[in-house]
Protein backbone atom coordinates (compact mmCIF):
# COMPACT_ATOMS: atom_id res chain seq x y z
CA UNK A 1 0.00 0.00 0.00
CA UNK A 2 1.24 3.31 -0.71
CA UNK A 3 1.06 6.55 2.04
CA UNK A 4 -0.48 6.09 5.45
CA UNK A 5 -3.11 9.15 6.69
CA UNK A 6 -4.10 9.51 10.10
CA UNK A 7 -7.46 12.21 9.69
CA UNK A 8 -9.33 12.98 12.87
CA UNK A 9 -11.89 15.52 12.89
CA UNK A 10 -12.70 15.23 16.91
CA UNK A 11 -15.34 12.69 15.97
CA UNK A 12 -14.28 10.44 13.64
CA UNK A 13 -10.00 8.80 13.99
CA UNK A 14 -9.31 7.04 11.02
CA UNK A 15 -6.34 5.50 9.58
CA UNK A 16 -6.11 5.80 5.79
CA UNK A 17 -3.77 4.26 3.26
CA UNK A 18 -3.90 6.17 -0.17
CA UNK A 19 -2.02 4.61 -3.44
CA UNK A 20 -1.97 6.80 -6.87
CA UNK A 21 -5.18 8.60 -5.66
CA UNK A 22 -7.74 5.95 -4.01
CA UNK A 23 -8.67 5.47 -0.22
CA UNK A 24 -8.47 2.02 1.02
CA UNK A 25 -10.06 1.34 4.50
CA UNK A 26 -11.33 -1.59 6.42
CA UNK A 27 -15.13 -2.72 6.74
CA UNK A 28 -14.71 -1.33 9.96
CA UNK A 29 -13.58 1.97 9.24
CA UNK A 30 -16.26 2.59 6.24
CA UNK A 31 -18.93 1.91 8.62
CA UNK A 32 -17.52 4.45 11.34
CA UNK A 33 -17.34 7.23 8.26
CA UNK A 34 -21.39 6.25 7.85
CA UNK A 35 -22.64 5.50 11.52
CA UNK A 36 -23.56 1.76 10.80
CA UNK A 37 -22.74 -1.66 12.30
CA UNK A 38 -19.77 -3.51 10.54
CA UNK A 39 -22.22 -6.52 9.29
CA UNK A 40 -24.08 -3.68 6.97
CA UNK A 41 -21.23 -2.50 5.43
CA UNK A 42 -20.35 -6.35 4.56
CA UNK A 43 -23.45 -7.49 2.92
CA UNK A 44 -23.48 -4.36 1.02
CA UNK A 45 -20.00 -5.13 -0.25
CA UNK A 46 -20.74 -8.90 -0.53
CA UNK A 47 -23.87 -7.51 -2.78
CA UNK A 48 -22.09 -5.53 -4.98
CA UNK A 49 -19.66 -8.17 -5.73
CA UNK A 50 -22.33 -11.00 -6.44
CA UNK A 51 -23.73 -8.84 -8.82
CA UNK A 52 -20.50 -8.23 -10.73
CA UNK A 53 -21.02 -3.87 -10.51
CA UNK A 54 -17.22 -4.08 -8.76
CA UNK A 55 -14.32 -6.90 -9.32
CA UNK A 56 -13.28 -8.16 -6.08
CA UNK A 57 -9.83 -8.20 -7.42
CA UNK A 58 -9.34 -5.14 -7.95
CA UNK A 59 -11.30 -3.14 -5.19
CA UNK A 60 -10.14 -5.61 -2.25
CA UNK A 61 -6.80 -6.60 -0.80
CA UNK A 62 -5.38 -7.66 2.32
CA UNK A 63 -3.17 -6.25 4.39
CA UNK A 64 -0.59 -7.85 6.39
CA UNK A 65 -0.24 -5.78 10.37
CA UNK A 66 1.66 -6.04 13.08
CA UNK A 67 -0.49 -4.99 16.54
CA UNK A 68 0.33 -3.66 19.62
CA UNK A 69 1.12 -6.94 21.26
CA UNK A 70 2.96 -7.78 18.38
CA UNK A 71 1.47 -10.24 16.87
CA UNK A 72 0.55 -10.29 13.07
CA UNK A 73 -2.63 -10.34 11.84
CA UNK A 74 -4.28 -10.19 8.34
CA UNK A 75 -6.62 -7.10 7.69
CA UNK A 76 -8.88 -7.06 4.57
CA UNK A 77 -9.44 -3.51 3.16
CA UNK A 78 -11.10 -2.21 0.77
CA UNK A 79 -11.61 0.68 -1.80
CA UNK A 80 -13.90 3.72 -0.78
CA UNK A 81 -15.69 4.96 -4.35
């Protein structure tokens, strides 16, 4: 992934990765950004991709982290259109 934003507007603390123009963000993030439970935001996604409107391949990638404890852990984000 390419540069790595922090933007907090009091509210909302999100951390976004951009690459040659596009936001990428987590399930969990995009449903912060629009006050809804993480399972929404999901079948939404799963929804668009069933029906073919977005290629998974190209709007979805995982992300390889390291947390606090320091243990790694896969993190699947995705593209904000």
């Amino acid at each position: 992934m390419g540069e790595i934003v922090i933007y907090d507007d009091g509210q909302i603390s999100l951390e976004l990765s951009i690459e040659d123009k596009t936001l990428w963000l987590d399930t969990n993030d995009i449903a912060l950004i629009f006050d809804v439970n993480r399972p929404a935001i999901v079948k939404h996604i799963g929804n668009i991709y069933k029906s073919g409107e977005l290629d998974k391949e190209s709007t979805c990638s995982i992300l390889e982290q390291v947390t606090k404890d320091g243990k790694k852990r896969k993190k699947i984000i995705t593209i904000l259109i």
